[in-house]
N, C-alpha and C. Protein backbone atom coordinates (compact mmCIF):
# COMPACT_ATOMS: atom_id res chain seq x y z
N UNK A 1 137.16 92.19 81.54
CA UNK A 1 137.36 93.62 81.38
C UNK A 1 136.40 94.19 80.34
N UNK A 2 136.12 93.77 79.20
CA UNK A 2 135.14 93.65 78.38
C UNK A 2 133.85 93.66 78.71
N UNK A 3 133.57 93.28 79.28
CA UNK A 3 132.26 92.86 79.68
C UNK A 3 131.99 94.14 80.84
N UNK A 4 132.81 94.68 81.38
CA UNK A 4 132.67 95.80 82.82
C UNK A 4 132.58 96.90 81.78
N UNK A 5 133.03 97.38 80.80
CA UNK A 5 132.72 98.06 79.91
C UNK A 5 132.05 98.68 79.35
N UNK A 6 131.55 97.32 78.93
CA UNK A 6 130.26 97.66 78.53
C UNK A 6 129.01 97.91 79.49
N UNK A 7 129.24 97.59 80.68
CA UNK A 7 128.33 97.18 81.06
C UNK A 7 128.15 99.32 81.88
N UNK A 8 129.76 99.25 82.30
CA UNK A 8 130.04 100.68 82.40
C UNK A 8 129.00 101.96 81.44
N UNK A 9 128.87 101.61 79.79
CA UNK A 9 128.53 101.96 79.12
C UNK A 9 126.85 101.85 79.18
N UNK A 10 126.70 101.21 79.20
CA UNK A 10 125.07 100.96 79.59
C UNK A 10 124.43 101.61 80.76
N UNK A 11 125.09 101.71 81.66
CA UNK A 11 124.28 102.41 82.79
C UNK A 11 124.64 103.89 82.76
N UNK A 12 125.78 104.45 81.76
CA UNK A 12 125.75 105.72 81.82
C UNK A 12 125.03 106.16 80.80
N UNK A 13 124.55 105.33 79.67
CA UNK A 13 123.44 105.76 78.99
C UNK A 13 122.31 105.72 79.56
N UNK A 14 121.77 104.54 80.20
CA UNK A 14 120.70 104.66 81.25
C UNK A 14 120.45 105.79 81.76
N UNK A 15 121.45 105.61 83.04
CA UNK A 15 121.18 107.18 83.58
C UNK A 15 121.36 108.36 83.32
N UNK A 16 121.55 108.71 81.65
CA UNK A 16 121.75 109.95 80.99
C UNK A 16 120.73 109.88 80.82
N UNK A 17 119.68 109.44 80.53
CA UNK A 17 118.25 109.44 80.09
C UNK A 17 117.48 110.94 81.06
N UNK A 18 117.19 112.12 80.99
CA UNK A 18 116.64 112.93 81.57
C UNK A 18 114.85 112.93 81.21
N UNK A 19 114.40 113.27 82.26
CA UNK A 19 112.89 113.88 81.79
C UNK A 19 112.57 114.41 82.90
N UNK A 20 111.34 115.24 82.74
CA UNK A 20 110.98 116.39 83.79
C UNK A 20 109.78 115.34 84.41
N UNK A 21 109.28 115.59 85.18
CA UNK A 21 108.74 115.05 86.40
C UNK A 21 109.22 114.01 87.72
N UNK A 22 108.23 113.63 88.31
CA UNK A 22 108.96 112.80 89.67
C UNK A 22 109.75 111.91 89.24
N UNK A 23 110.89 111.42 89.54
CA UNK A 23 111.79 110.20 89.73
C UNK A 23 111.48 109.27 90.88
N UNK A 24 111.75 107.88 90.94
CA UNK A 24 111.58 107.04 92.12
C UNK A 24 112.43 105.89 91.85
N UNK A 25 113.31 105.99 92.97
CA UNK A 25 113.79 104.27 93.16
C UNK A 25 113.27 103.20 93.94
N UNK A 26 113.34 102.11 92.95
CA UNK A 26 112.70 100.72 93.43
C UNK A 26 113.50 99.90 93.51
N UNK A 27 112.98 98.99 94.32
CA UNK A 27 113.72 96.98 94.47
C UNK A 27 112.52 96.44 93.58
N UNK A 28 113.47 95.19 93.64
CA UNK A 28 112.07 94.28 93.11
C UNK A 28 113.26 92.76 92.99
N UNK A 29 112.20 91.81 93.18
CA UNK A 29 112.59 90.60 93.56
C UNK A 29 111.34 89.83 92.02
N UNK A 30 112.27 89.12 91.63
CA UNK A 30 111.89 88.25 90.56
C UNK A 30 112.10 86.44 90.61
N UNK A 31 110.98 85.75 91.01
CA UNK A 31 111.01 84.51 91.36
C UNK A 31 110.88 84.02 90.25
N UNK A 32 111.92 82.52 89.89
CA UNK A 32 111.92 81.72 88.96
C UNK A 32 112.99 80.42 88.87
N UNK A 33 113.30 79.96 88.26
CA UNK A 33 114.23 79.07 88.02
C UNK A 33 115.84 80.21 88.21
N UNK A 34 115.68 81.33 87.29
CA UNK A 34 117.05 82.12 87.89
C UNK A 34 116.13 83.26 88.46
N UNK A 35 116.14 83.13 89.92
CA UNK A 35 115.51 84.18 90.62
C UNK A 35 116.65 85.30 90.09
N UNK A 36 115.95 86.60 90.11
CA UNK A 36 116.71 87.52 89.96
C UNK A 36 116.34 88.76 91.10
N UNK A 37 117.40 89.87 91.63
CA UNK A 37 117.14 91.04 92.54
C UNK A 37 117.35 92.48 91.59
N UNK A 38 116.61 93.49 91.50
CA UNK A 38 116.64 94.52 90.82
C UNK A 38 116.11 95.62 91.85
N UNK A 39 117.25 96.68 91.40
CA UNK A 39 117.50 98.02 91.69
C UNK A 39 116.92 99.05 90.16
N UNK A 40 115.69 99.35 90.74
CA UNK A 40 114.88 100.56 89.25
C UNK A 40 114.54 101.78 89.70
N UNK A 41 114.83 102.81 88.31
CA UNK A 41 114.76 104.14 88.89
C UNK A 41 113.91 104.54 87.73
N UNK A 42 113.00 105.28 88.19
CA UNK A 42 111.72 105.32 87.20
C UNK A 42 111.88 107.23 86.75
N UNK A 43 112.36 106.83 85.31
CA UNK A 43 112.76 108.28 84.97
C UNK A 43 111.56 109.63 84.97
N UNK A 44 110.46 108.39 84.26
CA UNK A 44 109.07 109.50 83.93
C UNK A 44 107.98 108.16 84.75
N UNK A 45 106.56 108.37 84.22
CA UNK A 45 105.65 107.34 84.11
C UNK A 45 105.41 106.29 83.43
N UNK A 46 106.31 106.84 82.25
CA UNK A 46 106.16 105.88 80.92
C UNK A 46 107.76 105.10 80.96
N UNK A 47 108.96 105.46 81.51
CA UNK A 47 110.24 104.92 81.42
C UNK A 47 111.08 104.51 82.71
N UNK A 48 111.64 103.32 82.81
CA UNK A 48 111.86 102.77 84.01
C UNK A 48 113.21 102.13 83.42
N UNK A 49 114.34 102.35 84.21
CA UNK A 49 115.48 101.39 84.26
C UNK A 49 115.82 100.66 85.35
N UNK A 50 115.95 99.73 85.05
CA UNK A 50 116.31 98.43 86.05
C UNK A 50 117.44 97.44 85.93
N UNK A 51 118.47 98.07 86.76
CA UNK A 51 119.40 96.75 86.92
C UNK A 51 119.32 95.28 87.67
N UNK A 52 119.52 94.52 87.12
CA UNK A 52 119.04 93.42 87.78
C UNK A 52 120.38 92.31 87.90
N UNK A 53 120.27 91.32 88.64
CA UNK A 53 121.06 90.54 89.40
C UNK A 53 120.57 89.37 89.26
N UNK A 54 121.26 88.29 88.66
CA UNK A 54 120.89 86.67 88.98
C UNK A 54 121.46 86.33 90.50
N UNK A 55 120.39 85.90 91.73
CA UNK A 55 120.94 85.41 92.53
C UNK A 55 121.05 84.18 93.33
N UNK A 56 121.11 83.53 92.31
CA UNK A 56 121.35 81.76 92.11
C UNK A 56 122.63 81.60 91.81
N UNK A 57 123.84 82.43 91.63
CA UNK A 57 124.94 81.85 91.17
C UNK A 57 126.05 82.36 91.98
N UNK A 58 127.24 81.54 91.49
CA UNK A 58 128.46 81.67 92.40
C UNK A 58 128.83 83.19 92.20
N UNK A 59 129.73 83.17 92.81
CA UNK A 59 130.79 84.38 93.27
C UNK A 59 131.15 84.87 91.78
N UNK A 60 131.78 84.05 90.99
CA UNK A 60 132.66 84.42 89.93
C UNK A 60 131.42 84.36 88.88
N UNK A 61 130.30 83.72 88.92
CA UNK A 61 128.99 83.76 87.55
C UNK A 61 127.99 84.57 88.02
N UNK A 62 128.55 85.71 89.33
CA UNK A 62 127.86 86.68 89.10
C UNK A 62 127.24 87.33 87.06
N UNK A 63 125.88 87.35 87.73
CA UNK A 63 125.45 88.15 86.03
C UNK A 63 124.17 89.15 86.33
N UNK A 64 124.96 90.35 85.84
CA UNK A 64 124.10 91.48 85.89
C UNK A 64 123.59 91.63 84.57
N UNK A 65 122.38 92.29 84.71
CA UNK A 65 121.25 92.54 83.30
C UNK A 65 120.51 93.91 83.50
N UNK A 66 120.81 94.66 82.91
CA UNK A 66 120.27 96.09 82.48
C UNK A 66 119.37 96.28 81.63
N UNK A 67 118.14 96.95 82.27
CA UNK A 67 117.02 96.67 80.88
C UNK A 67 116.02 98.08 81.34
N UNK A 68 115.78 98.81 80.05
CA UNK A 68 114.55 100.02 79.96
C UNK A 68 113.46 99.54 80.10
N UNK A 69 112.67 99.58 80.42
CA UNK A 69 111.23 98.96 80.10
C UNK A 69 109.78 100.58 79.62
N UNK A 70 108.98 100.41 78.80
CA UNK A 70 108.52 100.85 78.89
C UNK A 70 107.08 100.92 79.10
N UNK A 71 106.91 101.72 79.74
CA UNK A 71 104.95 101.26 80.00
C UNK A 71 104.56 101.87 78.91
N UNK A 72 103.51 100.90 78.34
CA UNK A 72 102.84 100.71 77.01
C UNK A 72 101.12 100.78 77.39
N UNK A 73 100.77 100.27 78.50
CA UNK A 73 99.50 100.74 79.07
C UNK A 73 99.56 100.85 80.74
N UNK A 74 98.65 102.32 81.08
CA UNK A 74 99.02 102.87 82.19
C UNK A 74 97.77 102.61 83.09
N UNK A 75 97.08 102.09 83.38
CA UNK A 75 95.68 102.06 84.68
C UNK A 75 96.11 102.16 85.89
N UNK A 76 94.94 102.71 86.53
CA UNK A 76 94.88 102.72 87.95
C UNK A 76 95.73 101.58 88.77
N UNK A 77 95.19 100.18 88.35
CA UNK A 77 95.86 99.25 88.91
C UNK A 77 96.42 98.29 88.14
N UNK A 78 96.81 98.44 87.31
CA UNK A 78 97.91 97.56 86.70
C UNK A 78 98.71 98.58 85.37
N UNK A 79 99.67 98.09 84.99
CA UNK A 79 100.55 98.64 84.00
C UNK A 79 100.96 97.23 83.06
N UNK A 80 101.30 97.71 81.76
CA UNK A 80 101.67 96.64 80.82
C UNK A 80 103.14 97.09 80.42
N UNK A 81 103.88 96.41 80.66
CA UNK A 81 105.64 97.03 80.17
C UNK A 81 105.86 96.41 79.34
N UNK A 82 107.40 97.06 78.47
CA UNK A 82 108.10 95.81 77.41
C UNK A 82 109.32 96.90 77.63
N UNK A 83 110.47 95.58 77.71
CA UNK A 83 111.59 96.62 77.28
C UNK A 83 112.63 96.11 76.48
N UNK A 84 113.92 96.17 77.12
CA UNK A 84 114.82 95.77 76.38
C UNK A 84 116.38 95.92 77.03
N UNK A 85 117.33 95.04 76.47
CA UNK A 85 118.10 95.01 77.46
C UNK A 85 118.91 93.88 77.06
N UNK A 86 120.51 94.47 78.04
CA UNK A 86 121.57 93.22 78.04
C UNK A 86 121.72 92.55 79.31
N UNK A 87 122.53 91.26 79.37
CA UNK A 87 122.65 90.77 80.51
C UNK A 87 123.67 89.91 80.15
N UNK A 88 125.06 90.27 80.81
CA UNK A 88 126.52 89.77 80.92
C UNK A 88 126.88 88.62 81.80
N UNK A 89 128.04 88.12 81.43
CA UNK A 89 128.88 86.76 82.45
C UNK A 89 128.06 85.46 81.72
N UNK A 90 127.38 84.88 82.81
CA UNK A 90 127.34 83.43 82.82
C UNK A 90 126.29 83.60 81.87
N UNK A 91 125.43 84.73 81.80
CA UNK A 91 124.04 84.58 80.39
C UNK A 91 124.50 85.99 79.97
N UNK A 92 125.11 85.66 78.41
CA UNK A 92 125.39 87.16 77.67
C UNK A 92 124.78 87.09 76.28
N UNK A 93 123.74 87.86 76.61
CA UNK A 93 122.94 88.49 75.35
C UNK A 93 121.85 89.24 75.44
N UNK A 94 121.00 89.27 74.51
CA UNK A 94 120.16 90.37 74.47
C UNK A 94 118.53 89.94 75.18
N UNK A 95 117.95 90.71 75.88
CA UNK A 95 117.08 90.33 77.01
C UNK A 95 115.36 91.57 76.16
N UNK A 96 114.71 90.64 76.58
CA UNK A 96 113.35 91.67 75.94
C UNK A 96 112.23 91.38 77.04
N UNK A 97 112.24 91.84 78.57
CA UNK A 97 111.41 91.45 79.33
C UNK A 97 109.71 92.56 78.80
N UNK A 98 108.22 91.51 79.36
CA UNK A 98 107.40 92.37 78.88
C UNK A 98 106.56 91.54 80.16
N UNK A 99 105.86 92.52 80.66
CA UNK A 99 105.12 91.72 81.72
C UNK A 99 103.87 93.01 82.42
N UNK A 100 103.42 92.31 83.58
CA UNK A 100 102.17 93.44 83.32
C UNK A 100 102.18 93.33 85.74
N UNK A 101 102.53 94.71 85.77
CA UNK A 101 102.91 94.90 87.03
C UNK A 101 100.99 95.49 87.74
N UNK A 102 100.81 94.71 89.01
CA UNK A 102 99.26 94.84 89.78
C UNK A 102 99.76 95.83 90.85
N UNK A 103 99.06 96.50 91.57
CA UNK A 103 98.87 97.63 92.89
C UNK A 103 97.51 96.96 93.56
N UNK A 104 97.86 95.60 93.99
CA UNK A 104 96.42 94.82 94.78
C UNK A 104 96.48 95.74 95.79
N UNK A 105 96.80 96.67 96.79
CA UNK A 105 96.19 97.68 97.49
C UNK A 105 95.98 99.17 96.75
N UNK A 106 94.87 99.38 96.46
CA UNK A 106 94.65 100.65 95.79
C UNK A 106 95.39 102.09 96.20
N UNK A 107 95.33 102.35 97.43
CA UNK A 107 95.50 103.47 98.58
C UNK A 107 97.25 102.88 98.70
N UNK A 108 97.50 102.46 98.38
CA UNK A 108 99.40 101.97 98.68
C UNK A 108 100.23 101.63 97.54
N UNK A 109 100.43 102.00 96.39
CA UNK A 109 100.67 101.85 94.93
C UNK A 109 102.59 101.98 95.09
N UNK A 110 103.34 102.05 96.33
CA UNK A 110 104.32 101.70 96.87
C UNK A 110 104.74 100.46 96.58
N UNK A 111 103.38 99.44 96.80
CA UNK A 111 103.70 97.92 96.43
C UNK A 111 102.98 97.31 95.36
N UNK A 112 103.99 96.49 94.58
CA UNK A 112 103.37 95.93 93.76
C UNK A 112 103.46 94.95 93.35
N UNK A 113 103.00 93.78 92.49
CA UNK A 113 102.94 92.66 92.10
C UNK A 113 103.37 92.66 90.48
N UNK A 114 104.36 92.03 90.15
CA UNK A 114 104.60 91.32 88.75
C UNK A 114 104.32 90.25 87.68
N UNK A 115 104.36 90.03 87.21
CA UNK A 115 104.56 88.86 86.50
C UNK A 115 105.32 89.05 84.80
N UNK A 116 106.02 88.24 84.47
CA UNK A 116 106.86 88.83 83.43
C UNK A 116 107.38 87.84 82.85
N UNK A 117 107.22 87.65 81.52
CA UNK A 117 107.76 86.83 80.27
C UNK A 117 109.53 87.41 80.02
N UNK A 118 110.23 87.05 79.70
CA UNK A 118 111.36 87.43 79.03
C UNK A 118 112.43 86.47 77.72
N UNK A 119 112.17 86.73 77.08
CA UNK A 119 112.91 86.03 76.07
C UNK A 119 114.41 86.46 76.01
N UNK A 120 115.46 85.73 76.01
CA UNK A 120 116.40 86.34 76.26
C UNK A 120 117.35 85.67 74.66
N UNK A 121 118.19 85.96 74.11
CA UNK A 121 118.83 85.76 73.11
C UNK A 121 120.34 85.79 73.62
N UNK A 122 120.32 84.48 73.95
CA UNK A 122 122.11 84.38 74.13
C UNK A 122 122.80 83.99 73.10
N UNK A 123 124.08 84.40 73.47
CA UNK A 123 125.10 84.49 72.37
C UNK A 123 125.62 82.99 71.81
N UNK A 124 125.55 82.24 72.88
CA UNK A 124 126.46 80.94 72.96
C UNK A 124 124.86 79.75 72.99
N UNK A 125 123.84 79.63 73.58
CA UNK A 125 123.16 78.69 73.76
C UNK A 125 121.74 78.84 72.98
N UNK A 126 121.88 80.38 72.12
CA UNK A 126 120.29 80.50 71.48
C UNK A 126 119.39 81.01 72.47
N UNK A 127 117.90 81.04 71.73
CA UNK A 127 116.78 81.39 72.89
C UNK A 127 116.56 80.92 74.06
N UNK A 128 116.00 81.69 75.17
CA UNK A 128 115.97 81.09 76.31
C UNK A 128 115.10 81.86 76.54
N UNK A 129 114.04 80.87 77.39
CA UNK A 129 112.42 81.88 77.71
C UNK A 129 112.58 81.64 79.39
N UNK A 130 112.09 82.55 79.82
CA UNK A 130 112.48 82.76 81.35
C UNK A 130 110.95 83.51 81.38
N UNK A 131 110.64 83.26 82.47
CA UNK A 131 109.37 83.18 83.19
C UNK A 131 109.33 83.90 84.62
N UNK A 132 108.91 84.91 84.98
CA UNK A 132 108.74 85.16 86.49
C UNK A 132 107.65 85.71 86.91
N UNK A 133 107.36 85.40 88.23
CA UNK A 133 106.41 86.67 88.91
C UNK A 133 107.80 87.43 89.98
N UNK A 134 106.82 88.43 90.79
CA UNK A 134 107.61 89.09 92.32
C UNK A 134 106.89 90.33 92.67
N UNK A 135 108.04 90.87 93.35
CA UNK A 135 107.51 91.65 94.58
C UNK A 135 107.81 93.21 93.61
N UNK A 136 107.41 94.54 94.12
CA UNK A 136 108.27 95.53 93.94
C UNK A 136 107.72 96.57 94.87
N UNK A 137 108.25 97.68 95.50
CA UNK A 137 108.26 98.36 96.46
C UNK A 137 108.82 99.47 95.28
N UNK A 138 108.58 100.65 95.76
CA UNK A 138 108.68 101.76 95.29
C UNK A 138 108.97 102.87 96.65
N UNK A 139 110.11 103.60 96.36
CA UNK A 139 110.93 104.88 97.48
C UNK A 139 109.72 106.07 97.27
């Protein structure tokens, strides 16, 4: 119950976040040892929230992870993010993903390529460095 709470709490701060220009929702698929699935809604150019999903685990170790990221450098074809963030259940603590997203088709910036460091600070087991690349599509 605790944990829905908060987690309640986090996405209504998330999505209280306002700014004036286009909005867009994304997927994105994160390959690794804990593959993860994320649902992101990109407030401005510079601010992106992304809920994300471990989907390696059972029914009941479902673990969702909520994280801002912000773009820190903006080019034509690539972007550099860092953000920040929690992630509940079976991994609960504090998450700092930073990674640097490609648009390998110039003319189609819909799709894109990842790769992403994350250090995560759990409560119960200490640091944990998690590693991914993936996919992301943009609405």
């Amino acid at each position: 119950m605790k944990t829905t709470i908060k987690l309640f709490i986090l996405l209504g701060l998330l999505f209280g976040i306002t700014s004036k220009g286009q909005s867009q929702l994304s997927i994105a698929y994160y390959s690794s040892s804990m593959a993860k699935i994320g649902m992101g809604y990109d407030f401005s150019e510079k601010v992106r929230g992304e809920l994300r999903v471990y989907s390696n685990t059972f029914r009941e170790d479902i673990t969702p992870e909520i994280v801002l990221c912000f773009n820190i450098v903006r080019r034509e074809y690539h972007n550099i993010y860092i953000g920040l963030g929690y992630a509940f259940n079976a991994i609960d603590g504090l998450v700092i993903p930073a990674g640097v997203q490609f648009y390998p088709i110039p003319d189609f910036r819909k799709f894109s390529l990842h790769v992403e460091l994350q250090p995560t600070y759990e409560y119960f087991d200490g640091l944990i460095l998690q590693a991914s690349w993936g996919l992301r599509y943009t609405f």
